[in-house]
N, C-alpha and C. Protein backbone atom coordinates (compact mmCIF):
# COMPACT_ATOMS: atom_id res chain seq x y z
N UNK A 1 38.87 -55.47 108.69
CA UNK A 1 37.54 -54.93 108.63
C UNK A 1 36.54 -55.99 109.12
N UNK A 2 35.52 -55.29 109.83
CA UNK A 2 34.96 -56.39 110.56
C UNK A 2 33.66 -56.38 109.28
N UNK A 3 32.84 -57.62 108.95
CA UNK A 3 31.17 -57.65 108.32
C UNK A 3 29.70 -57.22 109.21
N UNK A 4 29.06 -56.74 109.08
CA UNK A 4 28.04 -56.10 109.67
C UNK A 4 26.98 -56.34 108.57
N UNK A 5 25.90 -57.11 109.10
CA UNK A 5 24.22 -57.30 108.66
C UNK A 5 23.85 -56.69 109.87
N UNK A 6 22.40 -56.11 108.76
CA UNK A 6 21.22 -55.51 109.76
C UNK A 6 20.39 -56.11 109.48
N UNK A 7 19.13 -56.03 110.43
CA UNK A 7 17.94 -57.20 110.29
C UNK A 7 16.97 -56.72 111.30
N UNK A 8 15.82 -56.42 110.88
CA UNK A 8 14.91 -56.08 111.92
C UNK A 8 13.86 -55.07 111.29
N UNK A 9 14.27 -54.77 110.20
CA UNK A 9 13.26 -53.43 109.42
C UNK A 9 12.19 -53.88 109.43
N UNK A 10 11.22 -53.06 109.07
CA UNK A 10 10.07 -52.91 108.65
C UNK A 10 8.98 -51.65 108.70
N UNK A 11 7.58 -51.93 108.47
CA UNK A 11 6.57 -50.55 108.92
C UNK A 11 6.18 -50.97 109.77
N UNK A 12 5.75 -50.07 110.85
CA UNK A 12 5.65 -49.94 111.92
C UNK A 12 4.32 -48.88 111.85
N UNK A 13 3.26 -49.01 112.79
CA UNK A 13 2.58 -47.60 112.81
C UNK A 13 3.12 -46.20 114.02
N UNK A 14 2.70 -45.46 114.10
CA UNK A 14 3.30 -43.98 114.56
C UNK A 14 3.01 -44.41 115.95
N UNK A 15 3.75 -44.84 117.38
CA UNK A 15 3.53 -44.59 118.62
C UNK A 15 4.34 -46.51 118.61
N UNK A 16 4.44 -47.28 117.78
CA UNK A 16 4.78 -48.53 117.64
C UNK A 16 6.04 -48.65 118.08
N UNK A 17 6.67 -49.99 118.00
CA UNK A 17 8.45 -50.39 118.28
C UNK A 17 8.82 -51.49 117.03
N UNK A 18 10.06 -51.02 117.26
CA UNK A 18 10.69 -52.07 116.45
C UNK A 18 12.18 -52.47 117.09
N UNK A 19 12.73 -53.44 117.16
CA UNK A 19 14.22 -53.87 118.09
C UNK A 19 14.87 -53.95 116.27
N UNK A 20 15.89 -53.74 115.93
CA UNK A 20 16.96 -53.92 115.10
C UNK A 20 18.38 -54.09 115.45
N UNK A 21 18.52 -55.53 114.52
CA UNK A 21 19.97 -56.21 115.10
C UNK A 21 21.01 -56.01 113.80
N UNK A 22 22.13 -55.88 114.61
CA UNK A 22 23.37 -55.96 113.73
C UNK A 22 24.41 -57.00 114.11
N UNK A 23 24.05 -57.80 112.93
CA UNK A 23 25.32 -59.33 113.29
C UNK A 23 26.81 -58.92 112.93
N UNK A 24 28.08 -58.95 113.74
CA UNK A 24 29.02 -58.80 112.93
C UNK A 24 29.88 -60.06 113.03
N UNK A 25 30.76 -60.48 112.11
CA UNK A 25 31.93 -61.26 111.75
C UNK A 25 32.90 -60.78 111.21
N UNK A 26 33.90 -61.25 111.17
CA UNK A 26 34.97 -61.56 110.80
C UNK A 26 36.82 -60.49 111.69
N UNK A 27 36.17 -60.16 112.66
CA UNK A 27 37.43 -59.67 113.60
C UNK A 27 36.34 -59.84 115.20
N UNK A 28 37.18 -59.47 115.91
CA UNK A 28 37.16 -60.08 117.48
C UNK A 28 36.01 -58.44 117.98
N UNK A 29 34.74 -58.56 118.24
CA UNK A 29 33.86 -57.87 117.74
C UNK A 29 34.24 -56.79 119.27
N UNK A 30 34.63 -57.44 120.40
CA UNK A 30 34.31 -56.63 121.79
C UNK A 30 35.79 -55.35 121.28
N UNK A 31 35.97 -55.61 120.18
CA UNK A 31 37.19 -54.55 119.79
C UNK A 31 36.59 -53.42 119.20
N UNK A 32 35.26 -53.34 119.23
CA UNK A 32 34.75 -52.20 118.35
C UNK A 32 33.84 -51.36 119.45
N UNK A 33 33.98 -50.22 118.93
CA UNK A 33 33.13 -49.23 119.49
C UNK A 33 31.62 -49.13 118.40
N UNK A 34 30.35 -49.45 118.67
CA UNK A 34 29.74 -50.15 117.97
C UNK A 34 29.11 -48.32 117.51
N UNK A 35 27.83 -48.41 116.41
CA UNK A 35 26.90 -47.21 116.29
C UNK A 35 26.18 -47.41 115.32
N UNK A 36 24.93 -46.48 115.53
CA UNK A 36 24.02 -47.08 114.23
C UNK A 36 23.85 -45.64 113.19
N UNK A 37 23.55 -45.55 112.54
CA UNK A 37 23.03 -44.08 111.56
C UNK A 37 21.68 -44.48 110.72
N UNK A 38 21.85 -43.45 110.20
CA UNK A 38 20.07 -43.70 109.55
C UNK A 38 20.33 -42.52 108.33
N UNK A 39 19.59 -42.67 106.90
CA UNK A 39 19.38 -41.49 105.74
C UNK A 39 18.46 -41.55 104.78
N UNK A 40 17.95 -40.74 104.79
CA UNK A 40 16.72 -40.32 103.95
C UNK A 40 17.12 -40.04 103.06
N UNK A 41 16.65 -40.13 101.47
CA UNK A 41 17.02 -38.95 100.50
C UNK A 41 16.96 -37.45 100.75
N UNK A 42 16.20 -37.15 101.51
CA UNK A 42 15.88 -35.67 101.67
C UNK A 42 17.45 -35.61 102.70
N UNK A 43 18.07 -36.43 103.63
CA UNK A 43 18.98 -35.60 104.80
C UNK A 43 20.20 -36.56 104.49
N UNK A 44 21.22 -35.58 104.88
CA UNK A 44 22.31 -36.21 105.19
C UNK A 44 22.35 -37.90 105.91
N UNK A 45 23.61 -38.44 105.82
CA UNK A 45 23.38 -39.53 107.17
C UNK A 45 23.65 -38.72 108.19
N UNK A 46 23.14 -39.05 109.67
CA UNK A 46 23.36 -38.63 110.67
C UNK A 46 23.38 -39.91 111.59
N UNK A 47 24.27 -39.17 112.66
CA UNK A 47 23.82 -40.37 114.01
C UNK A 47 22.93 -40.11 114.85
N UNK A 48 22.40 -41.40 115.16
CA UNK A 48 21.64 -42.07 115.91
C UNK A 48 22.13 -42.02 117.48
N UNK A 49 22.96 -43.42 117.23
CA UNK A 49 23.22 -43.54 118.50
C UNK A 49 24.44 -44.56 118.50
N UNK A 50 25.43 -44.72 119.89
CA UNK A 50 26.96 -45.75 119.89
C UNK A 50 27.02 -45.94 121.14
N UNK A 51 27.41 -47.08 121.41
CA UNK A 51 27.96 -48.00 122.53
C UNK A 51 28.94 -48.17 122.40
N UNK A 52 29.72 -48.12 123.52
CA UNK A 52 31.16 -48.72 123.76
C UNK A 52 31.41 -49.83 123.84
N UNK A 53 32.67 -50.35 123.86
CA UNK A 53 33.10 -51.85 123.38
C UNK A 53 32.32 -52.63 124.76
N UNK A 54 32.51 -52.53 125.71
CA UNK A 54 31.60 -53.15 127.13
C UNK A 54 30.46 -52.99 126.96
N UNK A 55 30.03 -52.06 126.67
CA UNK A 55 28.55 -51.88 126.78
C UNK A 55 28.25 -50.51 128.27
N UNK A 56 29.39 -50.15 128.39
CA UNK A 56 29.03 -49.29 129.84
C UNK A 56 28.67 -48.55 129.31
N UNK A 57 29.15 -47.60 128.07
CA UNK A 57 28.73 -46.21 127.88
C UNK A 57 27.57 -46.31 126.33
N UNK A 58 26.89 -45.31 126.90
CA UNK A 58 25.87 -45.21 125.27
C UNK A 58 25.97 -43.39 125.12
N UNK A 59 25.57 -42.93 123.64
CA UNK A 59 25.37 -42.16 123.67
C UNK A 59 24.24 -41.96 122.45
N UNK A 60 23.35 -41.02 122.47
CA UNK A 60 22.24 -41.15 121.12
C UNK A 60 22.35 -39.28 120.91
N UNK A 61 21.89 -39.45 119.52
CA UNK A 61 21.62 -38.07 118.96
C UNK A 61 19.82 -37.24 119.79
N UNK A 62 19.79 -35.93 119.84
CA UNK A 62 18.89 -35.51 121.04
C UNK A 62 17.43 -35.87 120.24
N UNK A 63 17.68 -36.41 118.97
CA UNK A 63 15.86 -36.56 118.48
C UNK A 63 15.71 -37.77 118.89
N UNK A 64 16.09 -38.56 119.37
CA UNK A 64 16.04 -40.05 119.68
C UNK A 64 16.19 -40.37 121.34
N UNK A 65 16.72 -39.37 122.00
CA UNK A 65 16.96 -39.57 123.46
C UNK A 65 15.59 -39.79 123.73
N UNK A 66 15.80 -41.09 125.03
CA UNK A 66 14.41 -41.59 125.60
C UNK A 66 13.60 -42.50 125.05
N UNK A 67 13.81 -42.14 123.32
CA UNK A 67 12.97 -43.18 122.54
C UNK A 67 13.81 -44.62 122.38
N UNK A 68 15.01 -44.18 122.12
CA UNK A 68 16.26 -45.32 121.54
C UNK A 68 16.69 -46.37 122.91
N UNK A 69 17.48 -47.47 122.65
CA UNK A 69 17.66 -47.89 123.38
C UNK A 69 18.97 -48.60 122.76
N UNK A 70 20.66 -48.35 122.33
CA UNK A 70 21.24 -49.19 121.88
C UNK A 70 21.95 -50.37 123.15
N UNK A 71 21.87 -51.14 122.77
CA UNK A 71 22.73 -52.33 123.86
C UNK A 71 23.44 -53.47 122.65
N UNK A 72 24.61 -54.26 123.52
CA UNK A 72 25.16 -54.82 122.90
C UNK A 72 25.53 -56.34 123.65
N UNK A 73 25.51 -57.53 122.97
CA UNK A 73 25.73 -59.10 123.66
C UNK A 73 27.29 -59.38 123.22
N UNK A 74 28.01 -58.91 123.68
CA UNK A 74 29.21 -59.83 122.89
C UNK A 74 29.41 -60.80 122.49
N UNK A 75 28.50 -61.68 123.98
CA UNK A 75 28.64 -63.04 123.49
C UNK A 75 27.77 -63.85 122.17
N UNK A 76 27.30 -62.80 121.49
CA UNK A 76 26.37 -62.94 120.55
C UNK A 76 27.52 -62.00 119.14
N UNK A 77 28.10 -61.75 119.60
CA UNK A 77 28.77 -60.73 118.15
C UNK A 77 27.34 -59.54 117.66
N UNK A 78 26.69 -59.31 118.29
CA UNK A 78 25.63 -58.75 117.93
C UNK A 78 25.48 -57.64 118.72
N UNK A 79 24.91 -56.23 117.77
CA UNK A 79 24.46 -54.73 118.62
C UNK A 79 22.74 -54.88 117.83
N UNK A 80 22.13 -53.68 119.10
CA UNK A 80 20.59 -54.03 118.95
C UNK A 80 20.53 -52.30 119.26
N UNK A 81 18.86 -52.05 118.43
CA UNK A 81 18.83 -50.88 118.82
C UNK A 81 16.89 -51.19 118.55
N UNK A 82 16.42 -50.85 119.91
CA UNK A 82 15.33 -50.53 120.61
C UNK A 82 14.85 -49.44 120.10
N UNK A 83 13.84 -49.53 119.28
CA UNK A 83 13.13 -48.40 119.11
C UNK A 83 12.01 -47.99 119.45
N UNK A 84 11.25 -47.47 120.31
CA UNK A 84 10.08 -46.81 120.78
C UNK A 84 9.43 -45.68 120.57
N UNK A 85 8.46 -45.55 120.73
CA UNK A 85 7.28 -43.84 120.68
C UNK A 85 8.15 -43.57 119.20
N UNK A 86 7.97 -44.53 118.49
CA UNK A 86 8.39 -44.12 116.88
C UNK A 86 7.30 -43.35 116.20
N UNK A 87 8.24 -42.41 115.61
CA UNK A 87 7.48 -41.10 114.76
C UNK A 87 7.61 -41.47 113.01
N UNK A 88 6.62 -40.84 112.57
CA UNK A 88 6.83 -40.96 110.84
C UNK A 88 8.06 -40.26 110.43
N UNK A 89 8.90 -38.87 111.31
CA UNK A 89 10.56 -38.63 111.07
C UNK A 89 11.19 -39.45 111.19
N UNK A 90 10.90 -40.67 111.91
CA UNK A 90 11.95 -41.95 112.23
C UNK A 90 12.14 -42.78 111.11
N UNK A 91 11.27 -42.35 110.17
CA UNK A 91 11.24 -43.00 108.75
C UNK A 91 13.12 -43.31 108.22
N UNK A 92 13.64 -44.16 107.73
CA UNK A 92 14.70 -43.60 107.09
C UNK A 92 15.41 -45.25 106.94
N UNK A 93 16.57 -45.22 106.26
CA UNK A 93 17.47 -46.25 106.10
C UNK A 93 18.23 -46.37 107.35
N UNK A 94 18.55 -47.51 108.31
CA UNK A 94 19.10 -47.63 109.29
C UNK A 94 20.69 -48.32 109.14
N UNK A 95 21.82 -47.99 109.50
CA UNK A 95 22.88 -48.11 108.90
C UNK A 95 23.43 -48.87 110.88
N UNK A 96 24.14 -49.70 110.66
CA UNK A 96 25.09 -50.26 111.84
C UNK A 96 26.56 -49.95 111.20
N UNK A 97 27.88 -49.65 112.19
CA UNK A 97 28.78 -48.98 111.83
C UNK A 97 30.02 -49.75 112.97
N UNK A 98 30.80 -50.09 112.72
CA UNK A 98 31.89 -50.09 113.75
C UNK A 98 33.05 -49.19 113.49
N UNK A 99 33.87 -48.89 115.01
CA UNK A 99 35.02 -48.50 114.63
C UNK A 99 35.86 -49.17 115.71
N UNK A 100 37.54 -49.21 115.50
CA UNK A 100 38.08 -49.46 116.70
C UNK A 100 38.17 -48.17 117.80
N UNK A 101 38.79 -48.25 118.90
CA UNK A 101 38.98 -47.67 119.95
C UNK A 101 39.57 -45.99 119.62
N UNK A 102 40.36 -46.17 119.37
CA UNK A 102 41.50 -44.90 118.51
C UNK A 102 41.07 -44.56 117.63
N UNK A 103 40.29 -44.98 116.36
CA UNK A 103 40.11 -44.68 115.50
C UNK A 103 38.86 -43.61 115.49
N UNK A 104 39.12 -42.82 114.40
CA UNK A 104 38.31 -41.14 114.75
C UNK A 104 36.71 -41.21 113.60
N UNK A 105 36.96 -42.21 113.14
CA UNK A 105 35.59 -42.25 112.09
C UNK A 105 35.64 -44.10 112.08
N UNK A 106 34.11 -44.01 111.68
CA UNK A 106 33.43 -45.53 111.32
C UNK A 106 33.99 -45.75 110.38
N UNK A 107 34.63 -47.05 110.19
CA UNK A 107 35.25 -47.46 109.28
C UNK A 107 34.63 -48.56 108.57
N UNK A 108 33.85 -49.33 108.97
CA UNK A 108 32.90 -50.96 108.52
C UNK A 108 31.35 -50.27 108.93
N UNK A 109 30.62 -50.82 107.94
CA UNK A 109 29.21 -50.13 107.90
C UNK A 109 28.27 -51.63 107.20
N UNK A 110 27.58 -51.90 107.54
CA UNK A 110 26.35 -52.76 107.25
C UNK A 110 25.95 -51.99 106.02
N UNK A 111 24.59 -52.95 105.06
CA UNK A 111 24.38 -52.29 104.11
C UNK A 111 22.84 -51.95 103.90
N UNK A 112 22.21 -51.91 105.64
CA UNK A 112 21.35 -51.15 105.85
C UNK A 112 20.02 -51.73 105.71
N UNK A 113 19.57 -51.07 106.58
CA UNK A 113 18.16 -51.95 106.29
C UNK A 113 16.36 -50.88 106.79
N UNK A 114 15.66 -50.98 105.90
CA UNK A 114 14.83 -49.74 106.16
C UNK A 114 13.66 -49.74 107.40
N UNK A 115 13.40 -48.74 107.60
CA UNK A 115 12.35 -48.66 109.01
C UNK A 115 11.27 -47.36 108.09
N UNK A 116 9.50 -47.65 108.14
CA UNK A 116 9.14 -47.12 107.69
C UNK A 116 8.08 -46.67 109.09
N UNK A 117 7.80 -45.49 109.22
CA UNK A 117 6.32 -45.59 110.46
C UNK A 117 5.78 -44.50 109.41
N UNK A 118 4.15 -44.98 109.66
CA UNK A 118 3.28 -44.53 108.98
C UNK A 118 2.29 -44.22 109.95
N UNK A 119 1.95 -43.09 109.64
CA UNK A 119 1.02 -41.94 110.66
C UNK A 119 -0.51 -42.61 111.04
């Protein structure tokens, strides 16, 4: 199991950015298919958005397309997620997630860190 910190929260006002990083350790990190999630009390977790172990492929959930931006440094052990034209729905707990290649669900999860935008 790989370790995952998040770092980057905070309030933000409505049209603002915020970049949020996820450090990981303890396995060989370019082995993971990286992703972030986010949960409110009111909603389920849902996804956000995931990068592939290179960094070639991204994919984001459609409320976030355009706004999001995930990228990843290997040489940093670190995934980042770009946030822009942030809305007060963007409100929520932000979760970083790895999985390996094969594997069909996130298995290692950070223990989150909050993003507030205020109108």
């Amino acid at each position: 199991q790989v370790q995952l910190v998040e770092s980057g929260g905070g309030l933000v006002q409505a049209g603002g950015s915020l970049r949020l990083s996820c450090a990981a350790s303890g396995r060989t990190f370019s082995n993971y298919v990286m992703g972030w999630f986010r949960q409110t009390p009111e909603k389920e977790r849902e996804f956000v958005a995931a990068i592939s172990r290179s960094g070639s492929s991204t994919y984001y959930a459609n409320s976030v397309k355009g706004r999001f931006t995930i990228s990843r440094d290997n040489a940093k052990n670190t995934v980042y997620l770009q946030m822009n034209s942030l809305k007060p729905e963007d409100t929520a707990v932000y979760y970083c997630a790895a999985r390996l290649r094969f594997q069909y669900v996130f298995g290692s999860w950070g223990q989150g860190t909050q993003v507030t935008v205020s109108s």
